[in-house]
PDB file of N, CA and C in Angstrom:
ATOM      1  N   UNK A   1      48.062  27.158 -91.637  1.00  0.00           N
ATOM      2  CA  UNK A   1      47.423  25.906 -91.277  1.00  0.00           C
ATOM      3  C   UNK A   1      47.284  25.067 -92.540  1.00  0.00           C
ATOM      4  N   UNK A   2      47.704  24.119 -92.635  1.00  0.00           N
ATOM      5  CA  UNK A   2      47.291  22.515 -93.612  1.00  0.00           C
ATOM      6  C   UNK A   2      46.106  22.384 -93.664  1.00  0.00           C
ATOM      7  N   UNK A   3      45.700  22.617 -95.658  1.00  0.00           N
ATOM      8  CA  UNK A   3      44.180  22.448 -95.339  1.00  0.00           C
ATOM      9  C   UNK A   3      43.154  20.824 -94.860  1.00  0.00           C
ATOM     10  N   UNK A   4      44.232  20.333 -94.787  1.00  0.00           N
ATOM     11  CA  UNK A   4      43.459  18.758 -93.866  1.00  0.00           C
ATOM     12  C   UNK A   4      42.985  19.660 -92.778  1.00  0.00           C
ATOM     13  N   UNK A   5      44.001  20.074 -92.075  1.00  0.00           N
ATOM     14  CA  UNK A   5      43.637  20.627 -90.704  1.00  0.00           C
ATOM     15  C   UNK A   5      43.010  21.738 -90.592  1.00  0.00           C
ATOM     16  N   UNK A   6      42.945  22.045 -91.512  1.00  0.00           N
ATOM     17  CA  UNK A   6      41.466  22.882 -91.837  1.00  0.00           C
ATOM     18  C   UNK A   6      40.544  22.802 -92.178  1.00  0.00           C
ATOM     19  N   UNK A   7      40.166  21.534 -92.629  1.00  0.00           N
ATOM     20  CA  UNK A   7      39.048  20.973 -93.078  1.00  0.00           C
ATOM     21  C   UNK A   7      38.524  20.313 -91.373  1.00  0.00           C
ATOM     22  N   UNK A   8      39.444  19.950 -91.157  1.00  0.00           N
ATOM     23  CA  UNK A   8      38.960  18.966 -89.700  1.00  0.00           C
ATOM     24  C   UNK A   8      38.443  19.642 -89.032  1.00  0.00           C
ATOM     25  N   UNK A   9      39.365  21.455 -88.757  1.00  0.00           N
ATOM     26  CA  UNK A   9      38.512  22.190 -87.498  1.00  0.00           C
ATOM     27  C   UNK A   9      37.493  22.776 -88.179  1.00  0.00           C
ATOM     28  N   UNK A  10      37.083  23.299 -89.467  1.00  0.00           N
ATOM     29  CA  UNK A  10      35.740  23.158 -89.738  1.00  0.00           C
ATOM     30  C   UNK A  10      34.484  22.102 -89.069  1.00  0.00           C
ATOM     31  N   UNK A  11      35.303  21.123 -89.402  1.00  0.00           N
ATOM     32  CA  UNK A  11      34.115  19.837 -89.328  1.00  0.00           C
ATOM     33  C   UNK A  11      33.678  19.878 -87.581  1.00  0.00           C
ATOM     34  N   UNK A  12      34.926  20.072 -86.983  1.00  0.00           N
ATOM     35  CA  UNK A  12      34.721  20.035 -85.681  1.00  0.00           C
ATOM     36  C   UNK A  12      34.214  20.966 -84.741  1.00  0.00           C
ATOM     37  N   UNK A  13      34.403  21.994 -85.524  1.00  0.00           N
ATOM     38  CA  UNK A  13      33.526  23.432 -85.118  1.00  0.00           C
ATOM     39  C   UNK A  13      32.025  23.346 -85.626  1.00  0.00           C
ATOM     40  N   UNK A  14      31.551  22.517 -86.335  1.00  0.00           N
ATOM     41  CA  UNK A  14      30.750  22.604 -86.459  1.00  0.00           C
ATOM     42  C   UNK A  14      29.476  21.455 -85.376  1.00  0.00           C
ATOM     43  N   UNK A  15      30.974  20.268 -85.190  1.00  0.00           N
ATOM     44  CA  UNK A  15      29.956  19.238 -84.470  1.00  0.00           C
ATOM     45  C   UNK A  15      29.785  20.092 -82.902  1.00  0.00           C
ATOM     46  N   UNK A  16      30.502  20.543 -82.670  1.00  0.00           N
ATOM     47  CA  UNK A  16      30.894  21.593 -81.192  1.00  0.00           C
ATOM     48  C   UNK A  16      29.653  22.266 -80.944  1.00  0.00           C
ATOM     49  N   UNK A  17      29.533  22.938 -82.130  1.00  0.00           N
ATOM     50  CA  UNK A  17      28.061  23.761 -82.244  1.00  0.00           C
ATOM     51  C   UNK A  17      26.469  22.945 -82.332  1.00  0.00           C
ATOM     52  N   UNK A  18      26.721  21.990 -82.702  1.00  0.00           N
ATOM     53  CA  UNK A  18      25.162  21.438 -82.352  1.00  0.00           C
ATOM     54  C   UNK A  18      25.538  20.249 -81.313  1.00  0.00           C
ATOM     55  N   UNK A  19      26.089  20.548 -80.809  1.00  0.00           N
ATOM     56  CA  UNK A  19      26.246  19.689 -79.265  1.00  0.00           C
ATOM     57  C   UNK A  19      25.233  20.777 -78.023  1.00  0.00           C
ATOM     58  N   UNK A  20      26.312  22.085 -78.481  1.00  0.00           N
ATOM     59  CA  UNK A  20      26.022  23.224 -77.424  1.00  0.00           C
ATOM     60  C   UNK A  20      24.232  24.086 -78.348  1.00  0.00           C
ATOM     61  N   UNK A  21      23.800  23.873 -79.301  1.00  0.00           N
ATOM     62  CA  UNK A  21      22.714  24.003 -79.202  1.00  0.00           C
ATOM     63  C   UNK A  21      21.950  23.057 -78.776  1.00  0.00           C
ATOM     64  N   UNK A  22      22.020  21.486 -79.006  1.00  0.00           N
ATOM     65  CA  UNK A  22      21.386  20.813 -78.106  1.00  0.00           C
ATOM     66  C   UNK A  22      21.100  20.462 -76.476  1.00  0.00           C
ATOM     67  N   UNK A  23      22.626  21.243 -76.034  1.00  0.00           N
ATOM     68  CA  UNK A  23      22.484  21.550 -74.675  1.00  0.00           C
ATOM     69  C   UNK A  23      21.251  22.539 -74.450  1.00  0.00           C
ATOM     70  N   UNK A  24      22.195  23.499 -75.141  1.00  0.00           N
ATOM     71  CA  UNK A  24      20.529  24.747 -74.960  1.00  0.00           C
ATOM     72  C   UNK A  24      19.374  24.508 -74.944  1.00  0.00           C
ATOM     73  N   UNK A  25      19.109  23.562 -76.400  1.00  0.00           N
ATOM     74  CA  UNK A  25      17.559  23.582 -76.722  1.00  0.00           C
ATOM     75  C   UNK A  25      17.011  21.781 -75.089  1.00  0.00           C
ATOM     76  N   UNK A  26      17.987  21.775 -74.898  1.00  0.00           N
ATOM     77  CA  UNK A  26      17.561  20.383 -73.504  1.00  0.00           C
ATOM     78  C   UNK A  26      17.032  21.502 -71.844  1.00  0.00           C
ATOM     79  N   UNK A  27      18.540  22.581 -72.030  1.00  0.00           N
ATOM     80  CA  UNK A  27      18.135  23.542 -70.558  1.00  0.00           C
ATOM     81  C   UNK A  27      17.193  24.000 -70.462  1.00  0.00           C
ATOM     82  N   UNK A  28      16.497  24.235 -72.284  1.00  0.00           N
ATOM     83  CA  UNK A  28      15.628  25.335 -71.969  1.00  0.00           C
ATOM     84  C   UNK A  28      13.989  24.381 -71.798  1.00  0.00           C
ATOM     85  N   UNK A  29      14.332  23.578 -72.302  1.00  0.00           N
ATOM     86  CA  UNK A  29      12.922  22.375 -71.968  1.00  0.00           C
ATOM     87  C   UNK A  29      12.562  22.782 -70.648  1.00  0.00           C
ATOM     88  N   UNK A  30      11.534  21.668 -70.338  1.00  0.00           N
ATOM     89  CA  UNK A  30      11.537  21.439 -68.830  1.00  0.00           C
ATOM     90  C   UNK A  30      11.423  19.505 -68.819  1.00  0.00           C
ATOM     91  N   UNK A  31      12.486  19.489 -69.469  1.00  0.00           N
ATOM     92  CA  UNK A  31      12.478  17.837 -69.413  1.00  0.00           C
ATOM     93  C   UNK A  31      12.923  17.335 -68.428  1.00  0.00           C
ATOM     94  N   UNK A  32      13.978  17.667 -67.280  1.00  0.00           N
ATOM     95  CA  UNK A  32      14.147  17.358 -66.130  1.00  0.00           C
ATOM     96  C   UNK A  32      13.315  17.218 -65.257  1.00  0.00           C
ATOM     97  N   UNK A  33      11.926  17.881 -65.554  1.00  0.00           N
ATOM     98  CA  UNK A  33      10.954  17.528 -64.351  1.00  0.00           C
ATOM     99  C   UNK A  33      10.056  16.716 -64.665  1.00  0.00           C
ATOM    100  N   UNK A  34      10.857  15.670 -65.776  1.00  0.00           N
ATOM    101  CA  UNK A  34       9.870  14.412 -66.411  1.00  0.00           C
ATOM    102  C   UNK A  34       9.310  14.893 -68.124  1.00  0.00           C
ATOM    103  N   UNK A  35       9.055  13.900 -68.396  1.00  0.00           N
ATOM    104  CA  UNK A  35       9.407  14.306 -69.946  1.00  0.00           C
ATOM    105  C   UNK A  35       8.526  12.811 -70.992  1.00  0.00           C
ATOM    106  N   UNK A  36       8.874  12.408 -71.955  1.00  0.00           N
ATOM    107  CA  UNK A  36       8.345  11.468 -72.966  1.00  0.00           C
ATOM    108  C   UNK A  36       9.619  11.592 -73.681  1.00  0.00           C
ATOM    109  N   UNK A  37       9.685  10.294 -74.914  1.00  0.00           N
ATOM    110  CA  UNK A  37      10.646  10.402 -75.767  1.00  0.00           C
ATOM    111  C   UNK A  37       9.435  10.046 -77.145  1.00  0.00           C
ATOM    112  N   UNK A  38       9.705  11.620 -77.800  1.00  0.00           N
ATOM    113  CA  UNK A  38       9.140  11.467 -78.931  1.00  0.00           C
ATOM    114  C   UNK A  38       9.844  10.806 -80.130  1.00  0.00           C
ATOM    115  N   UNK A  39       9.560   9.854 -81.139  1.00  0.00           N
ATOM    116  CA  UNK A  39      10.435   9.387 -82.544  1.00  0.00           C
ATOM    117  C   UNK A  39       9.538   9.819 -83.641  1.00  0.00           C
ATOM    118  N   UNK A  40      10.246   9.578 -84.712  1.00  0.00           N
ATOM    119  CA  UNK A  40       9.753   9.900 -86.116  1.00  0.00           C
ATOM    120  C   UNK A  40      10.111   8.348 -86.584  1.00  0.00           C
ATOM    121  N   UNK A  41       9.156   7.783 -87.640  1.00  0.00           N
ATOM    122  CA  UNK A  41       9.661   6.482 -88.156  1.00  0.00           C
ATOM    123  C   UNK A  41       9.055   6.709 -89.683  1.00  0.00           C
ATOM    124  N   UNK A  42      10.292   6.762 -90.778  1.00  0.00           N
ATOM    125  CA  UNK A  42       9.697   7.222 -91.564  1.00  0.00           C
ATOM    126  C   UNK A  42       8.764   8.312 -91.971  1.00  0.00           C
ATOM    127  N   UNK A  43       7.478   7.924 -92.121  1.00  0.00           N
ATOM    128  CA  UNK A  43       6.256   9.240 -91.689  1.00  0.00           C
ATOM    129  C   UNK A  43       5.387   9.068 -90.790  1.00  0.00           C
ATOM    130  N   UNK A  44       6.025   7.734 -89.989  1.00  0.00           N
ATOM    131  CA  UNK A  44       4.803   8.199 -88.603  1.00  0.00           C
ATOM    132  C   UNK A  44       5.685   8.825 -87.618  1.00  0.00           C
ATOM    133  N   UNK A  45       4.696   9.383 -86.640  1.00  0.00           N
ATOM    134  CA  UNK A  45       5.352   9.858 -85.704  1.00  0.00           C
ATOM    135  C   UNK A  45       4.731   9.061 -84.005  1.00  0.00           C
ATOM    136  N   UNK A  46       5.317   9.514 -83.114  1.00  0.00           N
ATOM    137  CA  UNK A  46       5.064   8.623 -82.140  1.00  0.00           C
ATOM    138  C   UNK A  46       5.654   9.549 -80.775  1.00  0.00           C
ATOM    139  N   UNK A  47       5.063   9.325 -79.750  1.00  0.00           N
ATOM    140  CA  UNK A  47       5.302   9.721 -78.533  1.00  0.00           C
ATOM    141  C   UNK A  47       4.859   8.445 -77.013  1.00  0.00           C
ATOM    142  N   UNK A  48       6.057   8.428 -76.801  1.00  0.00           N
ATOM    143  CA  UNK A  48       6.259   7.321 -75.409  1.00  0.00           C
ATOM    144  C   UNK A  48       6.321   8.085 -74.536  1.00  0.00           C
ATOM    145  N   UNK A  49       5.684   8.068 -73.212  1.00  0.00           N
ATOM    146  CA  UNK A  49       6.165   8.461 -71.852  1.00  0.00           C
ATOM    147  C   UNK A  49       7.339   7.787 -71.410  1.00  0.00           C
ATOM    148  N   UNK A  50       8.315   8.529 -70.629  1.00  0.00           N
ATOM    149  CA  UNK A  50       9.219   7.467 -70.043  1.00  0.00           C
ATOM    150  C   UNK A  50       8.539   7.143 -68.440  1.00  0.00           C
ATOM    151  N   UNK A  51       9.063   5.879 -68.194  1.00  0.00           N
ATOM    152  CA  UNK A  51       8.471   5.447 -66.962  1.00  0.00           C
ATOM    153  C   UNK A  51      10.210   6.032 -65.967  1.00  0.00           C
ATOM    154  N   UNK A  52       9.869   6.652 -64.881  1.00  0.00           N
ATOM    155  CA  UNK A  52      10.940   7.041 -64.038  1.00  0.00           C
ATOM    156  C   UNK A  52      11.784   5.691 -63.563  1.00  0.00           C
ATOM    157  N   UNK A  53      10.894   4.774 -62.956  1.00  0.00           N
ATOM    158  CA  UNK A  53      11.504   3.564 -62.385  1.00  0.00           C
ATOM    159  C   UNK A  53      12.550   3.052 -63.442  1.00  0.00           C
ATOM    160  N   UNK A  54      12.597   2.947 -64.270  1.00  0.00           N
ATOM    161  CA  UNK A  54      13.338   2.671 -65.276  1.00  0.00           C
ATOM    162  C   UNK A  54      14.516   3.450 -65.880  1.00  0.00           C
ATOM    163  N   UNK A  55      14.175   4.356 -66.344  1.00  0.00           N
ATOM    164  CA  UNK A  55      15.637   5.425 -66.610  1.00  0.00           C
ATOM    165  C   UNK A  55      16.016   6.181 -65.303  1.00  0.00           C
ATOM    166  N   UNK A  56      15.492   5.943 -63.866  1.00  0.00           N
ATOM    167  CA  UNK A  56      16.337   6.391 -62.705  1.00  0.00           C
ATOM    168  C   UNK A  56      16.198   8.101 -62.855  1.00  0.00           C
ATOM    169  N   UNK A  57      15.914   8.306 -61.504  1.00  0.00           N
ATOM    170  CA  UNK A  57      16.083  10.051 -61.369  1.00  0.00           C
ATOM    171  C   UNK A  57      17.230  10.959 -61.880  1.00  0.00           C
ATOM    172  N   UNK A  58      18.386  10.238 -61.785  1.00  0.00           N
ATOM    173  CA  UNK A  58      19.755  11.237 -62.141  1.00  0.00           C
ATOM    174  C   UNK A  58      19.773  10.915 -63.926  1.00  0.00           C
ATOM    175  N   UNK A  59      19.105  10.687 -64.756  1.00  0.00           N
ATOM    176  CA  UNK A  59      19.171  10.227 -66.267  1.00  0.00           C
ATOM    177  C   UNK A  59      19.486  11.635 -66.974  1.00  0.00           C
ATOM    178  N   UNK A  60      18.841  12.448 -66.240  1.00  0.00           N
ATOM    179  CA  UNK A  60      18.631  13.647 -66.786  1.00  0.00           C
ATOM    180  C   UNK A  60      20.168  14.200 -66.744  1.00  0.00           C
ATOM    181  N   UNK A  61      20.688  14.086 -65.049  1.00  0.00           N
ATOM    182  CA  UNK A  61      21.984  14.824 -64.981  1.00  0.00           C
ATOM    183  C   UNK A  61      23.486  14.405 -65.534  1.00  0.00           C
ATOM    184  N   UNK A  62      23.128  12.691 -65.999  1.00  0.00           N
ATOM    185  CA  UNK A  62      24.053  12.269 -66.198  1.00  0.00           C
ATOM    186  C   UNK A  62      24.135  12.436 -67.833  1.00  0.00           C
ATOM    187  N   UNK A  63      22.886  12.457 -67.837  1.00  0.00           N
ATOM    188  CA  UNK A  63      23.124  12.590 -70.077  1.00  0.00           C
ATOM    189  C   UNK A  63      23.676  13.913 -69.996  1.00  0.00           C
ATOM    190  N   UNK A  64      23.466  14.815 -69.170  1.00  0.00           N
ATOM    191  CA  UNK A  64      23.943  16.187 -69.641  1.00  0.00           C
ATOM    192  C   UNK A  64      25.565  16.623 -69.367  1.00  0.00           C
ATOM    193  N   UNK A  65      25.995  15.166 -68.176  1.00  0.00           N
ATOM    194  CA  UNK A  65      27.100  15.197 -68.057  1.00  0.00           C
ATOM    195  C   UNK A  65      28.053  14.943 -69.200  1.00  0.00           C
ATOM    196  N   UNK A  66      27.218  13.589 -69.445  1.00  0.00           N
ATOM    197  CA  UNK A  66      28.201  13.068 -70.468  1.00  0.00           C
ATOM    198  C   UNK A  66      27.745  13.762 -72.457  1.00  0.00           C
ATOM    199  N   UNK A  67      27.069  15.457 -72.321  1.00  0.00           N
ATOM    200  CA  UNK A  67      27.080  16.002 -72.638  1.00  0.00           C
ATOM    201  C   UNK A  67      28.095  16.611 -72.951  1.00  0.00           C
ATOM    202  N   UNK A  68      27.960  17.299 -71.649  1.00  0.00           N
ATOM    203  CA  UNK A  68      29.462  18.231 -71.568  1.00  0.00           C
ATOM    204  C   UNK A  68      30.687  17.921 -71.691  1.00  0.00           C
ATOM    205  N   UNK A  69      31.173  16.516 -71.465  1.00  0.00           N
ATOM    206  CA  UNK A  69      32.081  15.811 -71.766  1.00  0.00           C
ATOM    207  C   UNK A  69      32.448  15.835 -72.806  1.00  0.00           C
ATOM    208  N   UNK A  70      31.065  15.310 -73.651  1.00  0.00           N
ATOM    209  CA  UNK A  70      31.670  15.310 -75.185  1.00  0.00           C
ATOM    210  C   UNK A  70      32.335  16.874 -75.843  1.00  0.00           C
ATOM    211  N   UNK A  71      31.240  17.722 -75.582  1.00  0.00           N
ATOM    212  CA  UNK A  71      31.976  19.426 -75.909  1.00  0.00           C
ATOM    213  C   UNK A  71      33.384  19.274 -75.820  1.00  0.00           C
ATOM    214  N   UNK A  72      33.694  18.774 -74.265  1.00  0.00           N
ATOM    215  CA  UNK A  72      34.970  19.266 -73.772  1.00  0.00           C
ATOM    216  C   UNK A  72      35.878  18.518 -74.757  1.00  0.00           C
ATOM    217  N   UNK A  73      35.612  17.820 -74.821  1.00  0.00           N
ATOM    218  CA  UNK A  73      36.636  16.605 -75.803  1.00  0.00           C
ATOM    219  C   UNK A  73      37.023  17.023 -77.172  1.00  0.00           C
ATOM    220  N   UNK A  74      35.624  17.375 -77.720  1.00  0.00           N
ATOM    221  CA  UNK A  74      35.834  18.109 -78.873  1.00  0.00           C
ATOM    222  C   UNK A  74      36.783  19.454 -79.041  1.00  0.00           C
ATOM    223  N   UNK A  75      36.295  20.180 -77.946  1.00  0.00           N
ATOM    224  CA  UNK A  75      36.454  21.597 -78.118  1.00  0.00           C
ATOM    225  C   UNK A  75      38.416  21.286 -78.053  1.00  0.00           C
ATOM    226  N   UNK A  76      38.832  20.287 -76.972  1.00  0.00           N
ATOM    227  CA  UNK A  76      40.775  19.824 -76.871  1.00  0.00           C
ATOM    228  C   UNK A  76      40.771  19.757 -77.925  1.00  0.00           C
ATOM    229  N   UNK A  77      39.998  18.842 -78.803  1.00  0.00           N
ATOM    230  CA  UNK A  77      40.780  18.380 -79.985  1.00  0.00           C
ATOM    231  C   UNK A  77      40.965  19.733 -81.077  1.00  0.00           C
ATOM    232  N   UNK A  78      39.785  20.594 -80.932  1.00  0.00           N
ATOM    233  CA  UNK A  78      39.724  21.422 -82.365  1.00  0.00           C
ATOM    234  C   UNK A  78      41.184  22.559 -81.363  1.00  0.00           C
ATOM    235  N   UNK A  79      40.994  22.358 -79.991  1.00  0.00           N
ATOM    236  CA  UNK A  79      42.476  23.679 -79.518  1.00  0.00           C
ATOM    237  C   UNK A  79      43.613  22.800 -80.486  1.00  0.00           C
ATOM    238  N   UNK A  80      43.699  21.783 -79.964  1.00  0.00           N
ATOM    239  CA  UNK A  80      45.313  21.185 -80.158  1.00  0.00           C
ATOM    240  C   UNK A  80      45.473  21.270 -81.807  1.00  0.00           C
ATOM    241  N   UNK A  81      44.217  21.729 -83.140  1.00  0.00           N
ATOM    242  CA  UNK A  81      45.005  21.839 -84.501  1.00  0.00           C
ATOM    243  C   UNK A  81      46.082  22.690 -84.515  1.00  0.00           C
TER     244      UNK A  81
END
Protein backbone atom coordinates (compact mmCIF):
# COMPACT_ATOMS: atom_id res chain seq x y z
CA UNK A 1 0.00 0.00 0.00
CA UNK A 2 1.20 3.84 -0.86
CA UNK A 3 1.84 5.55 2.20
CA UNK A 4 -0.70 8.48 1.08
CA UNK A 5 -3.05 5.65 1.14
CA UNK A 6 -2.06 4.80 4.20
CA UNK A 7 -2.15 7.71 5.80
CA UNK A 8 -5.80 8.28 4.48
CA UNK A 9 -7.10 4.82 5.82
CA UNK A 10 -5.62 5.69 9.08
CA UNK A 11 -7.36 8.97 9.11
CA UNK A 12 -10.47 7.29 8.02
CA UNK A 13 -10.44 4.51 10.38
CA UNK A 14 -10.25 6.63 12.77
CA UNK A 15 -13.21 9.12 11.76
CA UNK A 16 -15.31 5.58 11.31
CA UNK A 17 -14.61 4.99 14.92
CA UNK A 18 -15.99 8.01 16.59
CA UNK A 19 -18.97 8.07 14.37
CA UNK A 20 -19.78 4.40 15.70
CA UNK A 21 -18.93 5.44 19.29
CA UNK A 22 -21.18 8.27 18.99
CA UNK A 23 -23.80 6.04 17.71
CA UNK A 24 -23.27 3.99 20.82
CA UNK A 25 -22.85 6.61 23.31
CA UNK A 26 -26.65 8.25 21.44
CA UNK A 27 -28.34 4.25 21.71
CA UNK A 28 -27.32 4.01 24.93
CA UNK A 29 -28.91 7.49 26.15
CA UNK A 30 -32.45 7.63 26.47
CA UNK A 31 -32.59 10.68 24.25
CA UNK A 32 -35.23 9.37 22.00
CA UNK A 33 -37.77 9.63 24.62
CA UNK A 34 -37.02 13.45 24.68
CA UNK A 35 -33.95 14.96 25.66
CA UNK A 36 -32.25 18.87 25.97
CA UNK A 37 -29.28 20.06 23.96
CA UNK A 38 -26.54 20.76 26.29
CA UNK A 39 -23.39 23.45 24.90
CA UNK A 40 -20.18 24.51 26.34
CA UNK A 41 -19.25 28.25 25.38
CA UNK A 42 -15.92 28.82 26.24
CA UNK A 43 -16.29 28.23 30.17
CA UNK A 44 -19.83 28.51 30.51
CA UNK A 45 -21.88 25.84 30.20
CA UNK A 46 -25.57 25.73 29.34
CA UNK A 47 -28.51 23.40 28.95
CA UNK A 48 -31.73 24.06 26.57
CA UNK A 49 -34.72 21.82 26.51
CA UNK A 50 -35.73 21.03 23.05
CA UNK A 51 -39.31 21.94 22.37
CA UNK A 52 -40.84 18.68 20.30
CA UNK A 53 -43.11 20.94 18.09
CA UNK A 54 -40.15 22.15 16.58
CA UNK A 55 -37.51 19.47 15.87
CA UNK A 56 -40.63 17.00 14.97
CA UNK A 57 -40.96 13.40 16.46
CA UNK A 58 -38.84 11.44 13.78
CA UNK A 59 -35.50 13.99 14.61
CA UNK A 60 -34.28 11.37 16.58
CA UNK A 61 -34.62 8.59 13.74
CA UNK A 62 -33.57 10.58 11.05
CA UNK A 63 -30.20 12.00 12.68
CA UNK A 64 -29.41 8.43 13.34
CA UNK A 65 -30.18 7.69 9.84
CA UNK A 66 -28.21 10.05 8.40
CA UNK A 67 -25.77 8.64 10.97
CA UNK A 68 -25.45 5.53 9.56
CA UNK A 69 -25.14 6.85 6.26
CA UNK A 70 -22.26 8.65 7.02
CA UNK A 71 -20.41 5.21 8.55
CA UNK A 72 -21.52 3.60 5.43
CA UNK A 73 -19.87 6.11 3.20
CA UNK A 74 -16.89 6.16 5.06
CA UNK A 75 -16.47 2.64 5.80
CA UNK A 76 -16.80 2.32 0.99
CA UNK A 77 -14.33 4.70 0.93
CA UNK A 78 -11.65 3.24 3.53
CA UNK A 79 -12.85 -0.65 1.50
CA UNK A 80 -12.08 0.82 -1.96
CA UNK A 81 -8.01 1.91 -0.66
Amino acid sequence: MEKDKFIKAIELNKEIEEYKEHKAELEKSQIKYGGGLKFTYNSHYGEVPLKKELFGSDFFKKYMQALDNKIETLEKEFNEL
